[in-house]
PDB file of N, CA and C in Angstrom:
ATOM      1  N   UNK A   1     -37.278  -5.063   1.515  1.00  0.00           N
ATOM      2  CA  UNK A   1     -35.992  -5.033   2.207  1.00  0.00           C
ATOM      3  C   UNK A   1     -35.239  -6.346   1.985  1.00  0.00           C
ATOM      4  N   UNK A   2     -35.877  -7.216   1.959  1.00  0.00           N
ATOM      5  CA  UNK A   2     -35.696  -8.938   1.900  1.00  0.00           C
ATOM      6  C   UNK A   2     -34.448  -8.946   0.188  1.00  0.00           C
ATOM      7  N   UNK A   3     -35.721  -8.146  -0.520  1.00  0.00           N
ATOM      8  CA  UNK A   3     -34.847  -8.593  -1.810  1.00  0.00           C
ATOM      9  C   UNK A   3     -33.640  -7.713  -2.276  1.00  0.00           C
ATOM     10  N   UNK A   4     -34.191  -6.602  -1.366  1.00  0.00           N
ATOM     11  CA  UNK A   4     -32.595  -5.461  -1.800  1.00  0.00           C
ATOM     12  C   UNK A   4     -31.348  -6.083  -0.883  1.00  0.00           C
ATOM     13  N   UNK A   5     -31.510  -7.334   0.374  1.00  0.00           N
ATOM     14  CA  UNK A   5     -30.324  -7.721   0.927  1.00  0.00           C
ATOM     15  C   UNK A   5     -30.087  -8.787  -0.109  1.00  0.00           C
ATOM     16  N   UNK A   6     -30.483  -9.623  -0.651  1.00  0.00           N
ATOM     17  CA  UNK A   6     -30.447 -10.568  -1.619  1.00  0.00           C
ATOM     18  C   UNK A   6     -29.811 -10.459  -2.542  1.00  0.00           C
ATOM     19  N   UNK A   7     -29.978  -8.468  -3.148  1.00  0.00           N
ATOM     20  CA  UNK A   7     -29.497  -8.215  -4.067  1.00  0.00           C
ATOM     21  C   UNK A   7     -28.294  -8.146  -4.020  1.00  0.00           C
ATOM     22  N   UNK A   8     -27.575  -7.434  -2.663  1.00  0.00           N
ATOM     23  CA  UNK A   8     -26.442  -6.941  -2.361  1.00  0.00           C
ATOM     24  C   UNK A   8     -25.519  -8.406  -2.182  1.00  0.00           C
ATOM     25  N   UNK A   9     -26.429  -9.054  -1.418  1.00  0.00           N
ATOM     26  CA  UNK A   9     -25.506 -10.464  -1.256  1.00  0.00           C
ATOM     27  C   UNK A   9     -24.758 -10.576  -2.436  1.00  0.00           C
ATOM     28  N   UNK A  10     -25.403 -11.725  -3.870  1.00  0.00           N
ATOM     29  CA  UNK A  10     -25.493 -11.765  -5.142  1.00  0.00           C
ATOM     30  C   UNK A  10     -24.677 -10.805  -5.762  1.00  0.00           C
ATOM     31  N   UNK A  11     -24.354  -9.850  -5.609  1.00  0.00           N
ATOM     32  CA  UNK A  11     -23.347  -8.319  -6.309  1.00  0.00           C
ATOM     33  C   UNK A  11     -22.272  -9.192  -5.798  1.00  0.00           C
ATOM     34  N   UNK A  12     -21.305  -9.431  -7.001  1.00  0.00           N
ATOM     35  CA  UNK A  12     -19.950  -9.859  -7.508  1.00  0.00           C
ATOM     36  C   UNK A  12     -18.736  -8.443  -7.400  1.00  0.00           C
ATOM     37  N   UNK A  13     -19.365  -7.339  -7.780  1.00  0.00           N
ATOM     38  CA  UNK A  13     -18.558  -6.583  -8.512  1.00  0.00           C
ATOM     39  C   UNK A  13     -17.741  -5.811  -7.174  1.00  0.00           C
ATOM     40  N   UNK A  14     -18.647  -5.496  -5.899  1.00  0.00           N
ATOM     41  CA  UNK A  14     -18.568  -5.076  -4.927  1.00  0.00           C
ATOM     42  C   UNK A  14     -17.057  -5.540  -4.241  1.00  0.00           C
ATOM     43  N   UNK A  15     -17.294  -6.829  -4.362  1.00  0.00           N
ATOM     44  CA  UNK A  15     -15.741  -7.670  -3.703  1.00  0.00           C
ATOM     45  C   UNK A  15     -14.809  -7.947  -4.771  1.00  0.00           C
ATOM     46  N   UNK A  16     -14.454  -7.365  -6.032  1.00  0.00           N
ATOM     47  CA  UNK A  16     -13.846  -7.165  -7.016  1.00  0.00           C
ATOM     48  C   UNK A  16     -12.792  -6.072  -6.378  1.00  0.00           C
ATOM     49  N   UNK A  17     -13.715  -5.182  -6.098  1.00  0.00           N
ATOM     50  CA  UNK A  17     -13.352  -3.550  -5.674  1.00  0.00           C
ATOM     51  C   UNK A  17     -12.534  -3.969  -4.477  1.00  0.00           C
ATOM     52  N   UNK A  18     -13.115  -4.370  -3.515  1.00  0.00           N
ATOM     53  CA  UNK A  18     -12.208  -4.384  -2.148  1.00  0.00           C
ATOM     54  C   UNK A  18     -11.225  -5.423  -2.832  1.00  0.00           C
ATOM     55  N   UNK A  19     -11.086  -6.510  -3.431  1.00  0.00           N
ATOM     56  CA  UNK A  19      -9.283  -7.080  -3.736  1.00  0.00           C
ATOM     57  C   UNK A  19      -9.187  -6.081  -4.063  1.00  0.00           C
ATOM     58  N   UNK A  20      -9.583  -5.652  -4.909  1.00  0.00           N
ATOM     59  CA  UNK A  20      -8.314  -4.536  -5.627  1.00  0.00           C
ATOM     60  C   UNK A  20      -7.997  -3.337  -5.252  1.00  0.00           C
ATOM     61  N   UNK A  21      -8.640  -2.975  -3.752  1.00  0.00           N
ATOM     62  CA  UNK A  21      -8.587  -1.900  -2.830  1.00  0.00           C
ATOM     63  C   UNK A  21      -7.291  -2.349  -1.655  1.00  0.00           C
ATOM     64  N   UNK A  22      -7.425  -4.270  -1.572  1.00  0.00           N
ATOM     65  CA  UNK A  22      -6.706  -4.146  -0.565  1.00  0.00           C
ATOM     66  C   UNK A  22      -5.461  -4.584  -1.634  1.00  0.00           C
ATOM     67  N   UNK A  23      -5.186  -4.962  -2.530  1.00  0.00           N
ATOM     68  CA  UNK A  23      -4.044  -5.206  -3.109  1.00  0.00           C
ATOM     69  C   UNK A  23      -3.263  -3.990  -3.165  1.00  0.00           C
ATOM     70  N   UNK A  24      -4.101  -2.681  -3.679  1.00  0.00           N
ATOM     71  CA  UNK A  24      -3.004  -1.125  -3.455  1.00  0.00           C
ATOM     72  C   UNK A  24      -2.745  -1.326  -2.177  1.00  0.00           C
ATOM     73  N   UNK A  25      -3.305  -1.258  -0.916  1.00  0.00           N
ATOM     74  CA  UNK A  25      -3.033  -1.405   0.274  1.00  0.00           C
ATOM     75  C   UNK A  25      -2.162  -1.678   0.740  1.00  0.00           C
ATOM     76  N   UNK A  26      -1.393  -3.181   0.278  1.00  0.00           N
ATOM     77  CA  UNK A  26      -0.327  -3.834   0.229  1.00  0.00           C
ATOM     78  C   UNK A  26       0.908  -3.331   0.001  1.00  0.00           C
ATOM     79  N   UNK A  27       0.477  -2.893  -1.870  1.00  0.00           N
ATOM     80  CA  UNK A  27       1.434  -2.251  -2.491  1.00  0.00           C
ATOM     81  C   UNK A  27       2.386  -1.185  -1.696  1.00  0.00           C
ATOM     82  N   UNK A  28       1.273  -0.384  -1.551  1.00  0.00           N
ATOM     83  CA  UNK A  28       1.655   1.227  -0.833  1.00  0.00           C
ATOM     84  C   UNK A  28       2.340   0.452   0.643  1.00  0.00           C
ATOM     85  N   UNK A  29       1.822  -0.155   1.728  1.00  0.00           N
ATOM     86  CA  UNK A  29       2.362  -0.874   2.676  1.00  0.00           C
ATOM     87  C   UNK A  29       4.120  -0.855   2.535  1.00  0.00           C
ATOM     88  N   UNK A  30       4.041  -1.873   1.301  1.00  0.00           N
ATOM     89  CA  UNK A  30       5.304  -2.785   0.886  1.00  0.00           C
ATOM     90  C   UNK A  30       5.890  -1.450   0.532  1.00  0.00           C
ATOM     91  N   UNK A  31       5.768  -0.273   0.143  1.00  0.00           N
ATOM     92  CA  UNK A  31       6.619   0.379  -1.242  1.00  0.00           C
ATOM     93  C   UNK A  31       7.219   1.825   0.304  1.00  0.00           C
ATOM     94  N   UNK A  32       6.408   2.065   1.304  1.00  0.00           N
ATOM     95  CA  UNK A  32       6.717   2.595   2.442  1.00  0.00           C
ATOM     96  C   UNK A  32       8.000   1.969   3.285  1.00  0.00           C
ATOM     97  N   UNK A  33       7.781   1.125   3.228  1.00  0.00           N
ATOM     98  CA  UNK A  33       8.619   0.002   3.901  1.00  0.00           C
ATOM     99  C   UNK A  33      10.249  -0.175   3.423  1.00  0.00           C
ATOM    100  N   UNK A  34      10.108   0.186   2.233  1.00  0.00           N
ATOM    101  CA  UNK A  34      11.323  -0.459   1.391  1.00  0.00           C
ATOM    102  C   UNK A  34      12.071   1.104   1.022  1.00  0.00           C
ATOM    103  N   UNK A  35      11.050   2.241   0.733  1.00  0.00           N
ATOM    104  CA  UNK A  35      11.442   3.277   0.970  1.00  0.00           C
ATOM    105  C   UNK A  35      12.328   3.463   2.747  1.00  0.00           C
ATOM    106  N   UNK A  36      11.649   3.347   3.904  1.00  0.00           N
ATOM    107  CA  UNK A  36      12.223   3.884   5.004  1.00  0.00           C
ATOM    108  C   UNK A  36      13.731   3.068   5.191  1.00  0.00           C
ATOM    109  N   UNK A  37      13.345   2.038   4.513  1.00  0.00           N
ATOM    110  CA  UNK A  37      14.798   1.155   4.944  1.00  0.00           C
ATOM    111  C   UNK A  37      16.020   1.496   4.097  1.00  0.00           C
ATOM    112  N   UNK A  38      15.582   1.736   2.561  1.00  0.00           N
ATOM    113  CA  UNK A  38      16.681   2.462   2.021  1.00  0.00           C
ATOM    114  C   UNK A  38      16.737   3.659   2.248  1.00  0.00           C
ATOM    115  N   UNK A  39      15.890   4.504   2.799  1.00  0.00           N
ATOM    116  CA  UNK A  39      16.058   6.468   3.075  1.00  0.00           C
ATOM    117  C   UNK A  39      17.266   6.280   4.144  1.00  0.00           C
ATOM    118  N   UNK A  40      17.132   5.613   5.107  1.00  0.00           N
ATOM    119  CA  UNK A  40      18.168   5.804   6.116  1.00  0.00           C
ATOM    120  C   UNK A  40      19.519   5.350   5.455  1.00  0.00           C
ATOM    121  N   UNK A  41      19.864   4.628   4.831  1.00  0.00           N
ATOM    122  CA  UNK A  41      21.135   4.083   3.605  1.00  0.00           C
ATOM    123  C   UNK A  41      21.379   4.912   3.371  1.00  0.00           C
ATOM    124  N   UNK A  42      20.803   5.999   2.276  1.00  0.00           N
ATOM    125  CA  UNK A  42      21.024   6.790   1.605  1.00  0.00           C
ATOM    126  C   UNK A  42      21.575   8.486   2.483  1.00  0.00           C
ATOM    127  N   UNK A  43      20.662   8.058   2.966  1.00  0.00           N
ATOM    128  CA  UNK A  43      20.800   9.234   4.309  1.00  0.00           C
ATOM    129  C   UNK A  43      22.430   9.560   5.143  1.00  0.00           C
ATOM    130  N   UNK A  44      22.695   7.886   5.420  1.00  0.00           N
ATOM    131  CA  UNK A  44      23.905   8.122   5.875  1.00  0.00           C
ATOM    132  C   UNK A  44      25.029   7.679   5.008  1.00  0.00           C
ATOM    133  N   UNK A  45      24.850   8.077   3.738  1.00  0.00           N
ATOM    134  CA  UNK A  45      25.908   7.596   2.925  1.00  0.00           C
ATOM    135  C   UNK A  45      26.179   8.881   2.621  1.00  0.00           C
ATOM    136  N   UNK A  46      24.855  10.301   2.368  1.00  0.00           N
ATOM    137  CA  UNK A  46      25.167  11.578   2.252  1.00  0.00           C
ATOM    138  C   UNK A  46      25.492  12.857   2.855  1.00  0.00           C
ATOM    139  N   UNK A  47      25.632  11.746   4.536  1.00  0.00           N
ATOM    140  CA  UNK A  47      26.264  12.293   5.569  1.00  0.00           C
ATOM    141  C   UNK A  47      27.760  12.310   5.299  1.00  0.00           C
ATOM    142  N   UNK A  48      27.918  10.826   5.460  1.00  0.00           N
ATOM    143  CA  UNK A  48      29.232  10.820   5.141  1.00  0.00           C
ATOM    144  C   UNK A  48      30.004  11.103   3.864  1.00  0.00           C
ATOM    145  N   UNK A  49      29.341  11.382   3.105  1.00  0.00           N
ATOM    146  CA  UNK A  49      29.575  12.244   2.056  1.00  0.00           C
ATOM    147  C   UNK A  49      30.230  13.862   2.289  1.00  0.00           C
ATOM    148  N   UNK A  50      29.153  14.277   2.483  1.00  0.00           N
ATOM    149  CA  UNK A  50      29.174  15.356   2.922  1.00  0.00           C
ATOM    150  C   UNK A  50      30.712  15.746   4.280  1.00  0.00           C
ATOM    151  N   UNK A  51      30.963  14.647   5.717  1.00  0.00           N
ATOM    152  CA  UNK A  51      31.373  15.075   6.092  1.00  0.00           C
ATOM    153  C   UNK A  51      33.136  14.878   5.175  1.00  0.00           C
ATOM    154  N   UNK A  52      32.914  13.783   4.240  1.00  0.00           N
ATOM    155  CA  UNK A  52      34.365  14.211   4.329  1.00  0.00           C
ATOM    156  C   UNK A  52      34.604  15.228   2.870  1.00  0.00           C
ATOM    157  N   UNK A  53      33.818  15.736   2.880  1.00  0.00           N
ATOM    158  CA  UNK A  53      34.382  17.250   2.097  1.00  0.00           C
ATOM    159  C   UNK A  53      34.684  18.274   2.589  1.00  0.00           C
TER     160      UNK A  53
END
Protein backbone atom coordinates (compact mmCIF):
# COMPACT_ATOMS: atom_id res chain seq x y z
CA UNK A 1 0.00 0.00 0.00
CA UNK A 2 3.07 2.18 1.12
CA UNK A 3 4.52 1.97 -2.40
CA UNK A 4 1.34 2.26 -4.57
CA UNK A 5 0.83 5.86 -2.45
CA UNK A 6 4.44 6.70 -3.38
CA UNK A 7 3.64 5.80 -6.69
CA UNK A 8 0.70 8.05 -7.11
CA UNK A 9 2.49 10.85 -5.25
CA UNK A 10 5.59 10.75 -7.93
CA UNK A 11 2.84 10.55 -11.13
CA UNK A 12 3.52 13.93 -12.98
CA UNK A 13 1.07 13.22 -15.66
CA UNK A 14 -2.02 13.16 -13.31
CA UNK A 15 -1.65 17.10 -12.53
CA UNK A 16 -0.89 17.76 -16.24
CA UNK A 17 -4.56 16.60 -16.75
CA UNK A 18 -6.22 18.69 -14.04
CA UNK A 19 -4.28 22.19 -15.56
CA UNK A 20 -5.54 21.32 -18.50
CA UNK A 21 -8.99 20.31 -17.11
CA UNK A 22 -9.13 23.48 -15.21
CA UNK A 23 -7.84 25.74 -18.02
CA UNK A 24 -11.15 24.46 -20.33
CA UNK A 25 -12.94 25.32 -17.16
CA UNK A 26 -11.97 28.82 -17.43
CA UNK A 27 -12.31 28.94 -21.02
CA UNK A 28 -15.96 27.68 -21.10
CA UNK A 29 -16.48 30.04 -17.73
CA UNK A 30 -15.04 33.12 -19.72
CA UNK A 31 -16.77 32.18 -23.24
CA UNK A 32 -20.50 31.87 -21.13
CA UNK A 33 -19.95 35.07 -19.76
CA UNK A 34 -19.15 37.07 -22.79
CA UNK A 35 -21.84 35.18 -24.62
CA UNK A 36 -24.75 36.33 -21.90
CA UNK A 37 -23.50 39.86 -22.01
CA UNK A 38 -23.56 40.18 -25.71
CA UNK A 39 -27.00 37.83 -26.12
CA UNK A 40 -28.85 40.54 -24.29
CA UNK A 41 -27.18 43.40 -26.96
CA UNK A 42 -28.14 41.52 -29.58
CA UNK A 43 -31.40 40.63 -28.22
CA UNK A 44 -32.45 44.11 -27.85
CA UNK A 45 -31.13 45.46 -30.92
CA UNK A 46 -33.58 42.67 -32.68
CA UNK A 47 -36.29 43.89 -30.72
CA UNK A 48 -35.94 47.04 -31.78
CA UNK A 49 -35.48 45.98 -34.99
CA UNK A 50 -38.21 44.23 -35.31
CA UNK A 51 -40.45 46.85 -33.56
CA UNK A 52 -39.85 49.44 -35.96
CA UNK A 53 -40.98 47.45 -38.96
Amino acid sequence: MKTLLNRILKDEQGGEILEYALIAGLIVVAAIAIVGAVGTKVSGRWTSLNASM
